[in-house]
Protein backbone atom coordinates (compact mmCIF):
# COMPACT_ATOMS: atom_id res chain seq x y z
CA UNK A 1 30.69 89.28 116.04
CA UNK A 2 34.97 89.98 115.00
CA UNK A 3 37.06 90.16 117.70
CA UNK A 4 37.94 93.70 118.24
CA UNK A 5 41.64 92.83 117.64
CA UNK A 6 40.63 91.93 114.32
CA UNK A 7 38.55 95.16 113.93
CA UNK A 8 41.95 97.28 115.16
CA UNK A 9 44.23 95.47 112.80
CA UNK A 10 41.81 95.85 109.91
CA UNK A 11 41.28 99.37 110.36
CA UNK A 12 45.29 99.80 110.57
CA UNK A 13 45.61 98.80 107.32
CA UNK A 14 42.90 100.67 106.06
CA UNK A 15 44.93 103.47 107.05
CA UNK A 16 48.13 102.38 105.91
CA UNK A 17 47.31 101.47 102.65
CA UNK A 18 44.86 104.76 102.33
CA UNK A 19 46.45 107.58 99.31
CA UNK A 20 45.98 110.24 102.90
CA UNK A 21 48.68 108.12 104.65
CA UNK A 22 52.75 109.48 104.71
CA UNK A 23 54.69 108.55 101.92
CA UNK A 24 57.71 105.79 102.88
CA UNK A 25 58.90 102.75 101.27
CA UNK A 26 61.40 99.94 102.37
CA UNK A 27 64.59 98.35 100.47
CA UNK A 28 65.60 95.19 100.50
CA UNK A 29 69.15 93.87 99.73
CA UNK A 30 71.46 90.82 101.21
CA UNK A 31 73.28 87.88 100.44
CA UNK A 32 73.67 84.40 100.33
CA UNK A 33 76.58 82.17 100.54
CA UNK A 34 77.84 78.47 100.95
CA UNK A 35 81.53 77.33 101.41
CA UNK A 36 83.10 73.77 101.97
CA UNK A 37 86.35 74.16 103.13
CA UNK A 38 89.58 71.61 103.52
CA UNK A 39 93.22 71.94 104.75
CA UNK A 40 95.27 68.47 104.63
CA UNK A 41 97.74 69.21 107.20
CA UNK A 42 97.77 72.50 108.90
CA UNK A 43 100.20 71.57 111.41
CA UNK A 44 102.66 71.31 108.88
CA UNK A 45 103.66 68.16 111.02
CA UNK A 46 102.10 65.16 113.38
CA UNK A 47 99.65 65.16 114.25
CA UNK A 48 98.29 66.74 111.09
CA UNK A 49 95.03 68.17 112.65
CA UNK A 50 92.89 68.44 109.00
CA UNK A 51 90.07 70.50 108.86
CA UNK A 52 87.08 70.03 106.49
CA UNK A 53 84.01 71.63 107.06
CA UNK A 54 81.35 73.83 105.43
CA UNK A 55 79.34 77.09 106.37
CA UNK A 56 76.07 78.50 105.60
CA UNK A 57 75.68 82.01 106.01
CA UNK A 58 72.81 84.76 104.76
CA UNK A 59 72.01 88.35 105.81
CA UNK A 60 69.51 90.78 105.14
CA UNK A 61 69.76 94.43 104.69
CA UNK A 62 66.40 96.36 104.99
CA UNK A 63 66.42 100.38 104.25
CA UNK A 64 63.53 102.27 105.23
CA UNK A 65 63.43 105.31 103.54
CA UNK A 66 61.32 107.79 105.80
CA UNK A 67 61.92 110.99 103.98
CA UNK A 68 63.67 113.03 100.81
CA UNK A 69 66.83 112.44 101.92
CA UNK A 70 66.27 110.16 105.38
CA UNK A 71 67.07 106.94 105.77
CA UNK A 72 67.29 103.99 108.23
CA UNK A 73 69.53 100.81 107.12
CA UNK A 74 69.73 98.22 109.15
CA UNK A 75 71.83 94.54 108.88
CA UNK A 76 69.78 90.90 109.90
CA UNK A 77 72.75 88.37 109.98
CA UNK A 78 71.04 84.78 109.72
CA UNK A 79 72.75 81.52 110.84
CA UNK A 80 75.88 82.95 112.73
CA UNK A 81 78.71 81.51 113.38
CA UNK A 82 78.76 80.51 117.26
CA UNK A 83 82.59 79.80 117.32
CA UNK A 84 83.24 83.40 116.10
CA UNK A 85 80.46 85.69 117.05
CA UNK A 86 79.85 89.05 115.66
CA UNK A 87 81.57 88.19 112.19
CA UNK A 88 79.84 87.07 108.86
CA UNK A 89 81.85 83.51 108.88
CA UNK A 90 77.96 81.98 108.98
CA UNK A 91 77.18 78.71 110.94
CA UNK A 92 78.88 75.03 110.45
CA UNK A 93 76.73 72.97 108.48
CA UNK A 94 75.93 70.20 110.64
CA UNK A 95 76.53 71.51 113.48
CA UNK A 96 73.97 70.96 116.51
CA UNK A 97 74.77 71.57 119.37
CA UNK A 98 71.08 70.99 120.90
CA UNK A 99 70.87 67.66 119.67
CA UNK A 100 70.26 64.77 122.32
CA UNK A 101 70.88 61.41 120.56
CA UNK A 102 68.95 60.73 117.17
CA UNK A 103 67.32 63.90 116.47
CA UNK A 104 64.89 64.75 112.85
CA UNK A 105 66.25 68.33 112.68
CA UNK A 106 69.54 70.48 112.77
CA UNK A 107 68.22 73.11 115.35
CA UNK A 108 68.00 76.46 115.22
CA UNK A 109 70.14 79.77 116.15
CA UNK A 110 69.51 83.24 116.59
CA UNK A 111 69.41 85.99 114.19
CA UNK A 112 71.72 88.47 115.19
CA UNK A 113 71.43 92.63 114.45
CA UNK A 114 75.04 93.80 113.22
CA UNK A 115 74.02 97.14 111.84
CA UNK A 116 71.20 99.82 112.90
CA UNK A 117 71.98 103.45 111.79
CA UNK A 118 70.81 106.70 110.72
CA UNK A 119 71.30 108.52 107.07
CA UNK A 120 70.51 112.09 106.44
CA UNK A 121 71.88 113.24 102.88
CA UNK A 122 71.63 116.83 102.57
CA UNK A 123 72.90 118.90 99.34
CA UNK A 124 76.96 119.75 100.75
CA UNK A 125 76.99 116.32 102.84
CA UNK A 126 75.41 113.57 105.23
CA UNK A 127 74.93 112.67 108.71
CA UNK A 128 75.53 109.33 110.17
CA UNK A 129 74.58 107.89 113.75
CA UNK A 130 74.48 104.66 115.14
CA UNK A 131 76.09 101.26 114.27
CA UNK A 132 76.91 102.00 111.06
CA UNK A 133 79.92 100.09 108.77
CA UNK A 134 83.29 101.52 107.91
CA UNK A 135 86.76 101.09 105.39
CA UNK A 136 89.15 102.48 103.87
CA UNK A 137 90.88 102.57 101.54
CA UNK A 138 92.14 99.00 99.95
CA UNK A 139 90.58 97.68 103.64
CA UNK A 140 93.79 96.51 104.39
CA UNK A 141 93.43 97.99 108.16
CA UNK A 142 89.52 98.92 108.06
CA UNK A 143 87.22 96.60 106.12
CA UNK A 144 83.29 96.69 106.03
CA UNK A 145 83.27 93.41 104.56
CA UNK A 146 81.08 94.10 101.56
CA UNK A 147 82.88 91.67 99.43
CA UNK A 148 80.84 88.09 98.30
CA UNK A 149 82.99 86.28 100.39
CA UNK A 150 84.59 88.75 103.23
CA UNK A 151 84.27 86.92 106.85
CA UNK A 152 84.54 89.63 108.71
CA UNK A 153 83.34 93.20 109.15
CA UNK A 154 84.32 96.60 111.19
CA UNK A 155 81.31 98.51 112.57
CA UNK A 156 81.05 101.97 114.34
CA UNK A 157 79.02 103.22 117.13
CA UNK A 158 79.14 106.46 116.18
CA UNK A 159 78.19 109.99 115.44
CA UNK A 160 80.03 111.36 112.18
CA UNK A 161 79.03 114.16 109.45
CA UNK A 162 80.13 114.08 105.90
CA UNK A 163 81.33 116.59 104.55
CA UNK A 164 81.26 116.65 100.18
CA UNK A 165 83.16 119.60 98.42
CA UNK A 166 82.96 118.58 94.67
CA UNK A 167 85.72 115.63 94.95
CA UNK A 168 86.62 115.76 97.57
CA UNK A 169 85.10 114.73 101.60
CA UNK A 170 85.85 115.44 105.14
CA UNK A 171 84.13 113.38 107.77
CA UNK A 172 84.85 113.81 111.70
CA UNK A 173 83.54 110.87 113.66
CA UNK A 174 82.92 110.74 117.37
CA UNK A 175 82.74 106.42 118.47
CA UNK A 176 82.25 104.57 121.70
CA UNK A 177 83.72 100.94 121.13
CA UNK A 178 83.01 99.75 125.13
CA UNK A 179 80.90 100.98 127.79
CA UNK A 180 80.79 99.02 131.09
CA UNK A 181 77.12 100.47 131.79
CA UNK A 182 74.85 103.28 131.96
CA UNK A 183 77.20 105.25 134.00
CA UNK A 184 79.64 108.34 132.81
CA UNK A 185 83.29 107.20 132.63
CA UNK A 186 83.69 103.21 131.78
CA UNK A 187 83.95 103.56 128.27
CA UNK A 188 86.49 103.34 124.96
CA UNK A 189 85.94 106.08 122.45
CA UNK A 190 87.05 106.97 119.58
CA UNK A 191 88.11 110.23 117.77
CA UNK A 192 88.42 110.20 114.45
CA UNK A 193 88.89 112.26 110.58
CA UNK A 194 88.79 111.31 106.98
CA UNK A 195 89.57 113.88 104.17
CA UNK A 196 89.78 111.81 100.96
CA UNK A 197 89.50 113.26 96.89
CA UNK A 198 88.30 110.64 94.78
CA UNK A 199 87.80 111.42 91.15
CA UNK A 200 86.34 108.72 88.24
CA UNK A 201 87.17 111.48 85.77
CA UNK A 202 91.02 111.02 86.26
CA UNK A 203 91.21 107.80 88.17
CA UNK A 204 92.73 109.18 91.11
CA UNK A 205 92.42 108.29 94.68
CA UNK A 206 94.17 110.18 97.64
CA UNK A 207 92.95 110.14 101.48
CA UNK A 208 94.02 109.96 104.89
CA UNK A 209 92.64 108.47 108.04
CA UNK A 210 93.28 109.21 111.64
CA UNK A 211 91.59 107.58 114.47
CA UNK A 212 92.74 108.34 118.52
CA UNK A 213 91.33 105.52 120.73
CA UNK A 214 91.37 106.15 124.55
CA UNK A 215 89.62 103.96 127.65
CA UNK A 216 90.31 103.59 131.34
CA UNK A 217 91.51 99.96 131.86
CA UNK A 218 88.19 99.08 133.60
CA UNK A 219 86.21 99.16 129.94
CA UNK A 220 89.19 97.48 127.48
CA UNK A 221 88.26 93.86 127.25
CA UNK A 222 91.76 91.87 127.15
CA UNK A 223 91.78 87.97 127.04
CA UNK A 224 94.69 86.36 128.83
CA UNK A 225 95.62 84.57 125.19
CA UNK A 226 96.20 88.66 124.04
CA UNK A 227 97.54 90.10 127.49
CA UNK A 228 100.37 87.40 126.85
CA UNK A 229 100.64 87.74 123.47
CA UNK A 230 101.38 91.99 124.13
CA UNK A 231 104.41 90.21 126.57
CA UNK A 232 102.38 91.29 129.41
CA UNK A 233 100.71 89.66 132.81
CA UNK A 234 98.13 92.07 133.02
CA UNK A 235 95.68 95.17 132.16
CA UNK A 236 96.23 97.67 134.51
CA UNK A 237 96.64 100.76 132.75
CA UNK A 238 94.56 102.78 130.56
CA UNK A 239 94.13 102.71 126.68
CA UNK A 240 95.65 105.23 124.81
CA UNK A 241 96.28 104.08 120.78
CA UNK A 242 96.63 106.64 117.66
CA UNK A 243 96.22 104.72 114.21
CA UNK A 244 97.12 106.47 111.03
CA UNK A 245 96.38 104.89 107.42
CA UNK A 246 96.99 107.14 103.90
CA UNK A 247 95.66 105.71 101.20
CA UNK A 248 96.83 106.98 96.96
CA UNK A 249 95.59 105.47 93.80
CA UNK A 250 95.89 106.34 89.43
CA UNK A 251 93.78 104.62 87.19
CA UNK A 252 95.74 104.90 83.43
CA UNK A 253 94.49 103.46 80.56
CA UNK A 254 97.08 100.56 80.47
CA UNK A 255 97.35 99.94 83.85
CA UNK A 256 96.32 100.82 87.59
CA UNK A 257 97.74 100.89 91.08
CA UNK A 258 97.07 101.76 94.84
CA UNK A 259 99.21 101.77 98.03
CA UNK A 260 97.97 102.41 101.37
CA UNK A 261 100.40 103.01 104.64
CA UNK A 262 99.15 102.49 108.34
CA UNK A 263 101.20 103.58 111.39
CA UNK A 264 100.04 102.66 115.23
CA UNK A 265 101.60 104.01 117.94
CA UNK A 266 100.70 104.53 121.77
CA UNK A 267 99.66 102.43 124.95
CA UNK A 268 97.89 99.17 124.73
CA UNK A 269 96.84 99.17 128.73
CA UNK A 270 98.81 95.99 129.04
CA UNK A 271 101.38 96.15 131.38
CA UNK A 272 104.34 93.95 132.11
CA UNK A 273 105.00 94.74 136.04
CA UNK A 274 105.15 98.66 136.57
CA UNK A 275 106.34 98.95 132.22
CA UNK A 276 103.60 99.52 130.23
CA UNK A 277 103.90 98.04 127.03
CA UNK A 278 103.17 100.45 123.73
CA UNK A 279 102.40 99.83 119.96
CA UNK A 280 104.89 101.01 117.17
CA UNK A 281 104.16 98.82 114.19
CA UNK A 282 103.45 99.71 110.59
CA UNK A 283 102.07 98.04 107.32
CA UNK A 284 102.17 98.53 103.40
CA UNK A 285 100.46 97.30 100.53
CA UNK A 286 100.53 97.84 96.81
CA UNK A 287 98.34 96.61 94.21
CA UNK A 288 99.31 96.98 90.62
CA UNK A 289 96.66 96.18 88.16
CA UNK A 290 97.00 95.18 84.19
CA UNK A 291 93.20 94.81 82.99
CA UNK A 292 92.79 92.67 80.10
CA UNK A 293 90.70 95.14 77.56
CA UNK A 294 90.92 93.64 73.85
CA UNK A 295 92.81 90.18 75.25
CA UNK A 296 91.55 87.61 77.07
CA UNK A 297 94.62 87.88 79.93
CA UNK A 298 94.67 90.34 82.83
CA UNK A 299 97.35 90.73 85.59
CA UNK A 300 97.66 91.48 89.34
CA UNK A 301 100.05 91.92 91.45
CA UNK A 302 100.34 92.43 95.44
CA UNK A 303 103.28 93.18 97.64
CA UNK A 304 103.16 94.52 101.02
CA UNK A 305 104.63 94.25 104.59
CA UNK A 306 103.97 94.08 108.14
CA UNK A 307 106.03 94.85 110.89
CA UNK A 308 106.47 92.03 114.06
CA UNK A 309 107.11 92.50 117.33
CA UNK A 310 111.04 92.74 118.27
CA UNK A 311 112.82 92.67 121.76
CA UNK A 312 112.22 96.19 122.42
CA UNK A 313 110.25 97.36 125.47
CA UNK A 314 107.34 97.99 123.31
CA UNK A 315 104.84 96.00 120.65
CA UNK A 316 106.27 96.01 117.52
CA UNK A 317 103.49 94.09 115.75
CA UNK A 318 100.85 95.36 113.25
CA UNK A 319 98.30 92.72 111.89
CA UNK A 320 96.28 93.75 108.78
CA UNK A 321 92.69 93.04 108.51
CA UNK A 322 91.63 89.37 108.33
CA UNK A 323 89.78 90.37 105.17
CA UNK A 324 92.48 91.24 103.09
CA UNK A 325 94.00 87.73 101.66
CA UNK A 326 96.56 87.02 99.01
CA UNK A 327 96.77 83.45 99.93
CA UNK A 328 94.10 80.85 100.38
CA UNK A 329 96.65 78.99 102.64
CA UNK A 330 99.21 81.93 104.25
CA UNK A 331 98.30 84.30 106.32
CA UNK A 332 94.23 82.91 106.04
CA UNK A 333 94.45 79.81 108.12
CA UNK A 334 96.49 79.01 111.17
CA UNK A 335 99.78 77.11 110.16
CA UNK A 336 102.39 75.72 112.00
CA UNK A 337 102.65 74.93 115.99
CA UNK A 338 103.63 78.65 117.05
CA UNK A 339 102.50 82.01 116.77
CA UNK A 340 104.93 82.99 113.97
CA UNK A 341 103.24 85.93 112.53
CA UNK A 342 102.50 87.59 116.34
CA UNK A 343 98.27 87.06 115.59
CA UNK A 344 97.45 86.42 118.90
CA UNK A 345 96.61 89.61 119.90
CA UNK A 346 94.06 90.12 117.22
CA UNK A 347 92.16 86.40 117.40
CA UNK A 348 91.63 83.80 120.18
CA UNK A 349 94.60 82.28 120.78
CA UNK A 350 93.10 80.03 122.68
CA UNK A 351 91.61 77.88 119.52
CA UNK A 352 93.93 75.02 118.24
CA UNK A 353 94.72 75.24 114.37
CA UNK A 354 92.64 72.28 113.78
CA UNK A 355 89.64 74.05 115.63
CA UNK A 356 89.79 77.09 113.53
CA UNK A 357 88.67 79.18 110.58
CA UNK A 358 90.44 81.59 108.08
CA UNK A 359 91.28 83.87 111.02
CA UNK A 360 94.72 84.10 110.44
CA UNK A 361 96.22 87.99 109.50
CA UNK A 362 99.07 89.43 107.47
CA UNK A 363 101.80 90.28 110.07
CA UNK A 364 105.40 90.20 110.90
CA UNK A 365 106.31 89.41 107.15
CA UNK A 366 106.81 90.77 103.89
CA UNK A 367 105.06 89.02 100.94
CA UNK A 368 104.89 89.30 96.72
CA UNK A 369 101.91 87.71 95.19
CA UNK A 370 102.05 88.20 91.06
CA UNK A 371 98.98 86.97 89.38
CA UNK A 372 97.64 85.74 85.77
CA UNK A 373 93.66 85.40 85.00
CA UNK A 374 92.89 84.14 81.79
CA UNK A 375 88.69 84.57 80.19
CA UNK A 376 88.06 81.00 79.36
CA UNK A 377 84.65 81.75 78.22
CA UNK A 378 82.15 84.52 78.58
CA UNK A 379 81.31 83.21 82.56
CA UNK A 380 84.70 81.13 83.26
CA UNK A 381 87.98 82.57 84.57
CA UNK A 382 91.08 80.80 85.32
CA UNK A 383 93.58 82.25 87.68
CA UNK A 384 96.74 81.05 88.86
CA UNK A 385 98.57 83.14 91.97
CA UNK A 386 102.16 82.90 93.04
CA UNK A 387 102.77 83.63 96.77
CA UNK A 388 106.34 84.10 98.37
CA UNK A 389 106.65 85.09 102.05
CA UNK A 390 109.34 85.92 104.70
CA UNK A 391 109.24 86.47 108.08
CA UNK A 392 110.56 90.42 109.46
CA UNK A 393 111.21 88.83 112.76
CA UNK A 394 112.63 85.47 113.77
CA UNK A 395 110.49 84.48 117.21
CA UNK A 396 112.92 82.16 118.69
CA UNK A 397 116.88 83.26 118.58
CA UNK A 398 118.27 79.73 120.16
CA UNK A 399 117.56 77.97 117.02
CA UNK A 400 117.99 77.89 113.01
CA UNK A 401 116.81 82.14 112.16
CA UNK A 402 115.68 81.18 108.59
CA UNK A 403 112.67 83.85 107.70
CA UNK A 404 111.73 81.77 104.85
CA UNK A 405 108.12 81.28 105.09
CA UNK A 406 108.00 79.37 101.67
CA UNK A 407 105.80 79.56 98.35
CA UNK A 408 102.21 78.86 97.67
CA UNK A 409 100.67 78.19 94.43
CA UNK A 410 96.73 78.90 94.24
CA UNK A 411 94.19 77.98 91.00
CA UNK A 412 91.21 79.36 90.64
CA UNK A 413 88.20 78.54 88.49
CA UNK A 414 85.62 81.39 88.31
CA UNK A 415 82.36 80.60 87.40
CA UNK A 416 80.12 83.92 87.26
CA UNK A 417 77.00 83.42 86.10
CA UNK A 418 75.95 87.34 86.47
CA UNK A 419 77.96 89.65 88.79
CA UNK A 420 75.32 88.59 91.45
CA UNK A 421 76.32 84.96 91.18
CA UNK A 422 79.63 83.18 91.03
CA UNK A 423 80.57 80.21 92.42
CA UNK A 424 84.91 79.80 93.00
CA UNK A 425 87.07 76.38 93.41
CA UNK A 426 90.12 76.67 94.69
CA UNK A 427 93.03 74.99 95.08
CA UNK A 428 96.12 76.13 97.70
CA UNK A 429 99.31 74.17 97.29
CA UNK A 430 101.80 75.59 99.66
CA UNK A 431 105.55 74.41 99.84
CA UNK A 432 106.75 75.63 103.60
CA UNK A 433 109.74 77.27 104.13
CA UNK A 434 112.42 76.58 106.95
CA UNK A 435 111.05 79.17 109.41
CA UNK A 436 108.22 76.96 110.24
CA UNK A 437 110.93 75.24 112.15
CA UNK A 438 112.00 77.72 114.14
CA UNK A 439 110.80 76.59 117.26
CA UNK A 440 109.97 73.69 119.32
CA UNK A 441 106.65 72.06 119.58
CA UNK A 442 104.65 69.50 122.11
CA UNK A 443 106.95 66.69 120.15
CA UNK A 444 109.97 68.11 119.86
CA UNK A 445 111.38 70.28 116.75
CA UNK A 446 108.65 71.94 114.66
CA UNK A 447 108.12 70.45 111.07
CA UNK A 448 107.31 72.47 107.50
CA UNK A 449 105.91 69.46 105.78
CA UNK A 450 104.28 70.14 102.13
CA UNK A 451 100.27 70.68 102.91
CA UNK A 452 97.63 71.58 100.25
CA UNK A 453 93.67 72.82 100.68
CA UNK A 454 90.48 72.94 98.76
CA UNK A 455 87.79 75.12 98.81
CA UNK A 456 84.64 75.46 96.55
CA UNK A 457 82.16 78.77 97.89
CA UNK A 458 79.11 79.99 96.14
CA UNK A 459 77.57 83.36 96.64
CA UNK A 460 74.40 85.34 95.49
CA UNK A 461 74.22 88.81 96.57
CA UNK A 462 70.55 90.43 95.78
């Protein structure tokens, strides 16, 4: 006689798989990826605190489509990183922190859900709810991390309609960042718009982006590293931040460029004794594109800026996204014994530079990073990057006020097998300039001693 578990399950599928049952299918995509990573000498000094160490990282991205038009997508992130949770940085290979002497396996860790939201595409737009990801523009404040080998990703909680008039969008978005319970009131939201024209006809790109965040001090989530980093010794007021990015872009035949602008303004929360302390920082970037067409050469180049924080009563400081890199040394990975570039308030200050990732930002500095790639073969490139950087702020007036941050020479080889595959080595050679020194560190004066890295990643996206 079948157990009548058996009989239920069987006759499930029965009706599942009968031609009477609703349409609905499911979509699979993801990714896979492997780095190694090394930095010689970080610390631009003694002791050098090297890092070398590898990550193994996948996700999966189901979609179930339910209906014509109705969607649910949702992320799977597989082997996390447990020294940076809720990012894509994937899990240090050999790391086990279960192990109890000699063990015959690595362990095991959790998969994680980063993404679970709603899509319903209708003829004149589409509505979005839930945890759903967002960018704009060249992702310089607002990245999704969809590139093969972004580390990081913004995400939404939110409710937002799309809005599509032939090329151009509007899309109002209503958020919650933090909520302290089930309870009205103890929450950070978000108000936000986008109105962007994007043609492929012309090659033109023009939007804006405006987000207001606001939260009573008992739901923003300040660590002490940040509080003190904002010049504060405490969060006792409430949240009250406006962010503004404009993004424009022209595609010509011979060449291409894009700029984007963001602007922040408002109250952090933190306070400083009875003075609360505000935002008024601002960032640029420009990329200017040559694509190689008939020859075998193509050309890049980035410039951009980032205000740090000054002696005024307010934060001065505006940190781009940690995806956006022109360096595989500056502004990528921590250098140097101080917080030169004002970071602290957007990553754990708490982690040494020899305990760290590529969580280092673009901030307080302007940069100009010209580029060559040359086609080798069909599935080779070779690139070569040029990277010179100076501080906008000096952080410590009783000693030498050099802003020179120094030069950094990066080579590539490309390997693409399809444009699903590629596998990168890199190398980072990075010649420090004298504001490294500006500062003293547990041994005395810091040092700007020449440092180089390595780095060889692999990535399959399906």
């Amino acid at each position: 006689m079948l157990n009548k578990n058996l009989l239920k399950a069987l006759g499930l599928s029965v009706a599942l798989l009968s031609p009477a049952a609703h349409a609905m299918s499911l979509d699979w995509s993801g990714g896979y990826r492997f780095e190694w990573t090394e930095v010689d000498r970080p610390s631009l000094g003694t002791p050098t605190e090297r890092k070398a160490y590898g990550t193994n990282y996948l996700y999966l991205s189901p979609k179930v489509v339910a209906a014509d038009g109705v969607n649910v997508v949702s992320r799977f992130d597989i082997l996390n990183s447990q020294a940076y949770p809720n990012s894509q940085l994937g899990d240090i290979w050999g790391l086990n922190t279960g192990a109890q002497g000699n063990t015959n396996n690595q362990g095991s860790t959790d998969v994680k859900v980063s993404q679970l939201y709603l899509t319903v595409n209708q003829e004149y737009g589409a509505l979005i709810v839930g945890r759903a990801p967002f960018d704009f523009g060249l992702g310089m404040t607002y990245s999704s991390g969809k590139g093969m080998f972004d580390h990081w990703y913004d995400t939404r909680d939110m409710v937002a309609y799309k809005i599509v008039v032939g090329d151009w969008f509007f899309m109002p978005s209503l958020g919650r960042k933090q909520s302290t319970g089930f309870g009205q009131g103890g929450s950070v939201t978000t108000m936000g718009f986008q109105l962007q024209y994007e043609s492929e006809e012309n090659k033109s790109l023009l939007g804006i982006y405006q987000e207001t965040t606001k939260g009573v001090k008992e739901a923003v989530n300040y660590s002490a590293a940040q509080i003190a980093a904002y010049g504060g010794d405490g969060a006792n007021s409430n949240t009250n931040i406006q962010r503004t990015n404009f993004v424009l872009g022209r595609g010509f035949d011979s060449f291409d460029f894009k700029f984007e602008a963001g602007f922040q303004s408002g109250e952090t929360g933190v306070t400083n004794g009875t003075k609360d302390i505000g935002l008024n920082g601002y960032g640029l970037a420009m990329e200017f594109n040559v694509p190689a067409k008939e020859s075998k050469w193509d050309y890049r180049v980035r410039l951009g800026m980032a205000t740090g924080n000054d002696s005024s009563n307010d934060f001065g400081g505006y940190a781009f996204n940690r995806n956006y890199d022109v360096a595989m040394l500056l502004f990528n990975h921590r250098l140097g014994g101080q917080d030169f570039l004002n970071t602290n308030v957007v990553k754990d200050g708490t982690r040494s530079i020899g305990d760290s990732a590529d969580d280092e930002s673009i901030s307080n500095t302007i940069y100009f990073a010209p580029s060559v790639n040359y086609a080798w073969s069909e599935r080779i490139d070779l690139r070569n990057t040029l990277v010179y950087a100076q501080l906008m702020q000096t952080q410590n007036s009783s000693v030498d006020s050099s802003k020179d941050l120094g030069l950094e020479w990066d080579i590539d080889v490309v390997y693409k097998h399809s444009d699903r595959i590629q596998w990168v080595n890199q190398v980072g050679l990075l010649f420090p300039g004298e504001a490294w020194k500006n500062g003293t560190g547990a041994g005395g004066d810091l040092d700007n001693g020449f440092t180089f890295g390595f780095a060889s990643k692999a990535a399959i996206s399906f």
